[in-house]
N, C-alpha and C. Protein backbone atom coordinates (compact mmCIF):
# COMPACT_ATOMS: atom_id res chain seq x y z
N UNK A 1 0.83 -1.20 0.00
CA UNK A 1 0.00 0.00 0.00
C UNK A 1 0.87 1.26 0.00
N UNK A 2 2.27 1.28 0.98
CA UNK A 2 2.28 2.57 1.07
C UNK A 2 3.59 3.17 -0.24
N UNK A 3 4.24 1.47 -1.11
CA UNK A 3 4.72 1.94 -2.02
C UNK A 3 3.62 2.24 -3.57
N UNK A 4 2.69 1.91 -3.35
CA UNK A 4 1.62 2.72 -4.24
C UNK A 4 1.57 3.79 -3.99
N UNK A 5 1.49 4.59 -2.90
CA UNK A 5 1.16 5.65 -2.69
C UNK A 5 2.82 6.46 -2.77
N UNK A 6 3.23 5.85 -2.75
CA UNK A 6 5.02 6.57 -3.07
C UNK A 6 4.99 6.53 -4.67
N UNK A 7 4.23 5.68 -5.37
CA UNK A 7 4.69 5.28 -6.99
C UNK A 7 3.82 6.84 -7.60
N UNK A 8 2.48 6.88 -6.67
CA UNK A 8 1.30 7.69 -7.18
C UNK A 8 1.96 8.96 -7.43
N UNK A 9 2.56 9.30 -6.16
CA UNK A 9 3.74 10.78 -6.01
C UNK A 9 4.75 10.97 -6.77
N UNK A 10 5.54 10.18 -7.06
CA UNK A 10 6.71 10.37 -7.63
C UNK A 10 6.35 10.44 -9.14
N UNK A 11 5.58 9.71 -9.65
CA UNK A 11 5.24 10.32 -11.04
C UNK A 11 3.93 11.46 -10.98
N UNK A 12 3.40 11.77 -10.28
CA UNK A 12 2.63 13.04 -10.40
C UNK A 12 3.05 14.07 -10.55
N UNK A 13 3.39 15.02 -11.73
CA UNK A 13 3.89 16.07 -12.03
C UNK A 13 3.77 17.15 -11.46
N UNK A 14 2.80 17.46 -10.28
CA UNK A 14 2.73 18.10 -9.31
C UNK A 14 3.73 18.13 -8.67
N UNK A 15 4.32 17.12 -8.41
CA UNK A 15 5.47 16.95 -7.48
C UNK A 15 6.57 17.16 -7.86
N UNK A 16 6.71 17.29 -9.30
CA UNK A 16 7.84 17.62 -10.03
C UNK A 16 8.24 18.97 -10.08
N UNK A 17 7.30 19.43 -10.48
CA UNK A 17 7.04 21.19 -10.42
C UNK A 17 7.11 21.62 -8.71
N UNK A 18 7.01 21.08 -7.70
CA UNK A 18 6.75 21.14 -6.44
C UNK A 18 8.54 21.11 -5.92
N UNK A 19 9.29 20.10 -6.64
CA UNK A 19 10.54 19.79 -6.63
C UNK A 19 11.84 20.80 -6.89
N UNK A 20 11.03 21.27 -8.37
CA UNK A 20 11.78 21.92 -9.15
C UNK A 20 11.69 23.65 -8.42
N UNK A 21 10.41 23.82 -7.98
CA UNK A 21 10.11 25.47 -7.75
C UNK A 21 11.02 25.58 -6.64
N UNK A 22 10.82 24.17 -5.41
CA UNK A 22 11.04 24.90 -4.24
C UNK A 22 13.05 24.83 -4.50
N UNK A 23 13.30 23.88 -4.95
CA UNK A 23 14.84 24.06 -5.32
C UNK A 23 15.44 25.34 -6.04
N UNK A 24 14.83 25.33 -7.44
CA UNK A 24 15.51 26.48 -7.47
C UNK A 24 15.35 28.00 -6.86
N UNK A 25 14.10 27.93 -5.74
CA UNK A 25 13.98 29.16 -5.06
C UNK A 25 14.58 29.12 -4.20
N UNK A 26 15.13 27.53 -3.40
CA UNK A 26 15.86 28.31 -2.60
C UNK A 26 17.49 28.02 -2.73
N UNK A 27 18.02 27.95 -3.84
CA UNK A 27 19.19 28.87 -4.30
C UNK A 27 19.50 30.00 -4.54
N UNK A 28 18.11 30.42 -4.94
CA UNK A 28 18.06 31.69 -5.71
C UNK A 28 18.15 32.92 -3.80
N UNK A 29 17.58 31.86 -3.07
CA UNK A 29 17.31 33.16 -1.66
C UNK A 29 19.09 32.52 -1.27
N UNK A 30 19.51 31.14 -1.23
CA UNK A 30 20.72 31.31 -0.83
C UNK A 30 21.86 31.92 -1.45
N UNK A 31 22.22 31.97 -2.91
CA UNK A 31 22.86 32.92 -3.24
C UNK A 31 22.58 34.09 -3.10
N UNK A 32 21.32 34.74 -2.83
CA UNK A 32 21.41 36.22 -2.38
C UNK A 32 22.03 36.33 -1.38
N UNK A 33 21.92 35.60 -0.17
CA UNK A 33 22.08 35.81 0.91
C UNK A 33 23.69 35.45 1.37
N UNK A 34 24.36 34.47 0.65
CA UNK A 34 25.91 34.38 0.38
C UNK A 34 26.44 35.85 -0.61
N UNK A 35 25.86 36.47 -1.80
CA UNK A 35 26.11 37.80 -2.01
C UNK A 35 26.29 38.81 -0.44
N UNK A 36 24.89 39.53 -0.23
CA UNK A 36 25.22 39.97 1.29
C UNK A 36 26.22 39.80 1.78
N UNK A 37 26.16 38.78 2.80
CA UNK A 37 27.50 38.41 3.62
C UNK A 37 28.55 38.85 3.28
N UNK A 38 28.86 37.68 2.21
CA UNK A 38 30.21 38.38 1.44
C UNK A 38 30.66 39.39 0.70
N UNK A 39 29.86 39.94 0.67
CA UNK A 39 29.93 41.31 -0.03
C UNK A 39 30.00 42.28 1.32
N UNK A 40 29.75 42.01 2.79
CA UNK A 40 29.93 42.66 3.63
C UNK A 40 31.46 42.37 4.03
N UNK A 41 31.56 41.07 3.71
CA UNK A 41 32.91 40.39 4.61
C UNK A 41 34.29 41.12 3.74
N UNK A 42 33.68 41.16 2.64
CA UNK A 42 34.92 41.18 1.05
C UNK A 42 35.05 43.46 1.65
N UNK A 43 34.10 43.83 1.85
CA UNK A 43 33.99 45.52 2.30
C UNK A 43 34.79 45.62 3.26
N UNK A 44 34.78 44.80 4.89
CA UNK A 44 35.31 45.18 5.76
C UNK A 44 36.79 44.74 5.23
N UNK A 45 37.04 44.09 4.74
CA UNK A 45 38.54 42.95 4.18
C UNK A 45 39.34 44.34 3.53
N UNK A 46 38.32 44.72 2.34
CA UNK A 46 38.93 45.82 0.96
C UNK A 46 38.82 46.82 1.51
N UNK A 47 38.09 47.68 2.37
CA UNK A 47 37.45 48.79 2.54
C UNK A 47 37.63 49.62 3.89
N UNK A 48 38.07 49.23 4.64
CA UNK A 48 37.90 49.55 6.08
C UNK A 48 37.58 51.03 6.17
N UNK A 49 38.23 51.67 5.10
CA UNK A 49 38.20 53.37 5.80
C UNK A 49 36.84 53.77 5.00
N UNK A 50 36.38 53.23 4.59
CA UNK A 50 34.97 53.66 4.40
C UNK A 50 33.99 53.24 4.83
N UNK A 51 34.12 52.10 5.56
CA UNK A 51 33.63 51.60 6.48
C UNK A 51 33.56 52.43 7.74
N UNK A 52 34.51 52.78 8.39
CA UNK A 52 35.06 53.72 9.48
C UNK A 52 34.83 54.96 9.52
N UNK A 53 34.18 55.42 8.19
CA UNK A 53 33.67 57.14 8.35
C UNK A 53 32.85 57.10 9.22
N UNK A 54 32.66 58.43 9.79
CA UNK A 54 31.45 58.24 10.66
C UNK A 54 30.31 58.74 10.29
N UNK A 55 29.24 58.65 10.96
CA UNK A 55 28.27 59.64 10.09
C UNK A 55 27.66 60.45 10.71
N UNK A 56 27.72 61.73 9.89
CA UNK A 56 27.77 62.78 10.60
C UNK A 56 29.07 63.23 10.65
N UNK A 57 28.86 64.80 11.27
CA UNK A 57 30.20 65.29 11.73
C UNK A 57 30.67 65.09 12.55
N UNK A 58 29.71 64.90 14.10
CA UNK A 58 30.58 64.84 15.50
C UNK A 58 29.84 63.51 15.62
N UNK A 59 29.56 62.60 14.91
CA UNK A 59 29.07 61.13 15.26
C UNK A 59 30.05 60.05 15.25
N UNK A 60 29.61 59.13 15.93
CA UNK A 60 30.57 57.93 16.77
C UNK A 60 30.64 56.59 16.12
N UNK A 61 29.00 57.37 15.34
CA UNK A 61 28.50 55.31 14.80
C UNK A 61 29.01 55.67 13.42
N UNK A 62 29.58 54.47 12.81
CA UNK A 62 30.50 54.42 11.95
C UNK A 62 29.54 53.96 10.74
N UNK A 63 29.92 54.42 9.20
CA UNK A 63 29.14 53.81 8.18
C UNK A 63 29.12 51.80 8.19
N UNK A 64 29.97 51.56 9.17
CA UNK A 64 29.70 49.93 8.86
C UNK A 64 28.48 49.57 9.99
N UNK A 65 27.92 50.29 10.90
CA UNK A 65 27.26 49.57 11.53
C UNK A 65 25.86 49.61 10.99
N UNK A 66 25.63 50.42 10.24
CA UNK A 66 24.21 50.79 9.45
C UNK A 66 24.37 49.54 8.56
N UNK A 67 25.18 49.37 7.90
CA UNK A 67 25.62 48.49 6.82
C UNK A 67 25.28 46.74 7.34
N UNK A 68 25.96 46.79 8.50
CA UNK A 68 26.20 45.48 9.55
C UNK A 68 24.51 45.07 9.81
N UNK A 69 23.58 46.33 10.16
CA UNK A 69 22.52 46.07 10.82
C UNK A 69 21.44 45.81 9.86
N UNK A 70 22.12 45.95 8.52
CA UNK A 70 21.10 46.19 7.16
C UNK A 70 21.03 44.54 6.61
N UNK A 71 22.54 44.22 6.88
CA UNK A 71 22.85 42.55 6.48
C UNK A 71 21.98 41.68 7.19
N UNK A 72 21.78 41.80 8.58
CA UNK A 72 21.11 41.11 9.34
C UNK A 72 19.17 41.51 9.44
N UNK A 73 19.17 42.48 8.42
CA UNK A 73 17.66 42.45 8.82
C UNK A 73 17.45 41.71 7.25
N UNK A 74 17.89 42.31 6.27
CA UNK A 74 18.11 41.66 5.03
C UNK A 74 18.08 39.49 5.56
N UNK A 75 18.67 38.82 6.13
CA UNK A 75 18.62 37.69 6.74
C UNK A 75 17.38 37.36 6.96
N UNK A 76 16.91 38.15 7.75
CA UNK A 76 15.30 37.86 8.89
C UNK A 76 14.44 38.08 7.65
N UNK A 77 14.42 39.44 6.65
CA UNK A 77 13.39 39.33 5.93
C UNK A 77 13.26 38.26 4.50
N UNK A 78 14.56 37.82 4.00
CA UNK A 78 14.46 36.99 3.09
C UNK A 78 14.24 35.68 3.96
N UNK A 79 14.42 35.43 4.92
CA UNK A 79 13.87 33.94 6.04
C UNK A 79 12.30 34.59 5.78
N UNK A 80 11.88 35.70 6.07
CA UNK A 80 10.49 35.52 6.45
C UNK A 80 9.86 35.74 4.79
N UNK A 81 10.24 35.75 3.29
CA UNK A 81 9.91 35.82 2.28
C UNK A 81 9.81 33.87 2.00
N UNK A 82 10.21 33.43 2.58
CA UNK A 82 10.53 31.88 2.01
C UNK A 82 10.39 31.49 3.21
N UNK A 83 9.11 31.48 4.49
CA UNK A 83 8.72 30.48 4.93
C UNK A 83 7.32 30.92 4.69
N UNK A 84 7.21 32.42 4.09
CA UNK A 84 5.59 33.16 3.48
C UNK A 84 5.46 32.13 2.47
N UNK A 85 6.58 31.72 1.60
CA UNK A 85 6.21 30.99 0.21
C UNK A 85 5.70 29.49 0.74
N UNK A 86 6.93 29.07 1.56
CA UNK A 86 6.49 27.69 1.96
C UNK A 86 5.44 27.23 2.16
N UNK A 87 4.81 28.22 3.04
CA UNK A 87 3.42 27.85 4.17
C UNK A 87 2.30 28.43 3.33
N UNK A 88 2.45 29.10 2.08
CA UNK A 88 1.32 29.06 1.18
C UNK A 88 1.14 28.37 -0.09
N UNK A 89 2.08 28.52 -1.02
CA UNK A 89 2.13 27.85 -1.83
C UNK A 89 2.23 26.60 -2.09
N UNK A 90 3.74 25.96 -1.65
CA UNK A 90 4.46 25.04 -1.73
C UNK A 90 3.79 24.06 -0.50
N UNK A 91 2.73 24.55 0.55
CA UNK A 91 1.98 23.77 1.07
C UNK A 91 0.55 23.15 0.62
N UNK A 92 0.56 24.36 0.03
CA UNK A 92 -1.09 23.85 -0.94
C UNK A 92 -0.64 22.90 -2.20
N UNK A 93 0.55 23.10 -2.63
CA UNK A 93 0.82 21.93 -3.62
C UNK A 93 1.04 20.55 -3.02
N UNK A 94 1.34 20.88 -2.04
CA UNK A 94 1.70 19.06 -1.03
C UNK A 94 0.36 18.92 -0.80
N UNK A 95 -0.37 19.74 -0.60
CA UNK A 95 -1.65 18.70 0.13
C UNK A 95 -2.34 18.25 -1.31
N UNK A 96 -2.41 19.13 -2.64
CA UNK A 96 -2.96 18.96 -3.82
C UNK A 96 -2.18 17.39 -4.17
N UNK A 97 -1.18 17.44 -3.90
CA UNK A 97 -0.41 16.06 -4.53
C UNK A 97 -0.44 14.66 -4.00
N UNK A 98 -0.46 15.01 -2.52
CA UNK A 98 -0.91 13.73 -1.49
C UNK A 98 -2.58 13.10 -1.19
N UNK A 99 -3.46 14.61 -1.66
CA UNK A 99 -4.94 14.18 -1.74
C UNK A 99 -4.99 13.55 -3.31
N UNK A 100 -4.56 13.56 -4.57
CA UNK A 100 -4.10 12.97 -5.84
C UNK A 100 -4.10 11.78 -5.46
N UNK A 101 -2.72 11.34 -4.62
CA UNK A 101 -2.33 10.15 -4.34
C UNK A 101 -3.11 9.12 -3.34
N UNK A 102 -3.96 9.70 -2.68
CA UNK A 102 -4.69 8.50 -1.73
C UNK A 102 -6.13 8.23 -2.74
């Protein structure tokens, strides 16, 4: 019984497209998110003194911490763009594909 119901899935093209979307989306959010980083890491590495301006005239906080705090919200909001996708889309296709299969 329950390799019927594995045979039903694996050739249902639902599942293929279900396969294919959620993979290449989430390369597409992990290479953004390896850009970021390293594009922060490769700044502080190449860049320091522009990093180190401050901002403002008599200010303390330096152009990297705006930068630093931008990387990390950038993180939280592409996490919260791709568990929005998960828990709508890519969930309504699992239940479309597993109600198919029984």
């Amino acid at each position: 019984m329950q390799n019927d119901i594995y045979e039903k899935i694996r050739v249902n093209p639902k599942y293929r497209q279900l396969k294919d979307t959620r993979s290449t989306y989430s390369w597409v959010m992990t290479i953004l998110m390896l850009v970021v980083y390293y594009g922060y890491i490769a700044l502080i590495a190449f860049n320091k003194s522009f990093l180190a301006q401050p901002l403002g005239s008599t200010g303390v906080t330096t152009v990297g911490i705006p930068i630093g705090v931008g990387v990390i919200v950038f993180t939280i909001v592409i996490t919260g763009i791709y568990v929005r996708r998960a828990n709508g889309e890519f969930d309504a296709l699992k239940e479309q594909i597993i109600k198919e299969a029984k």
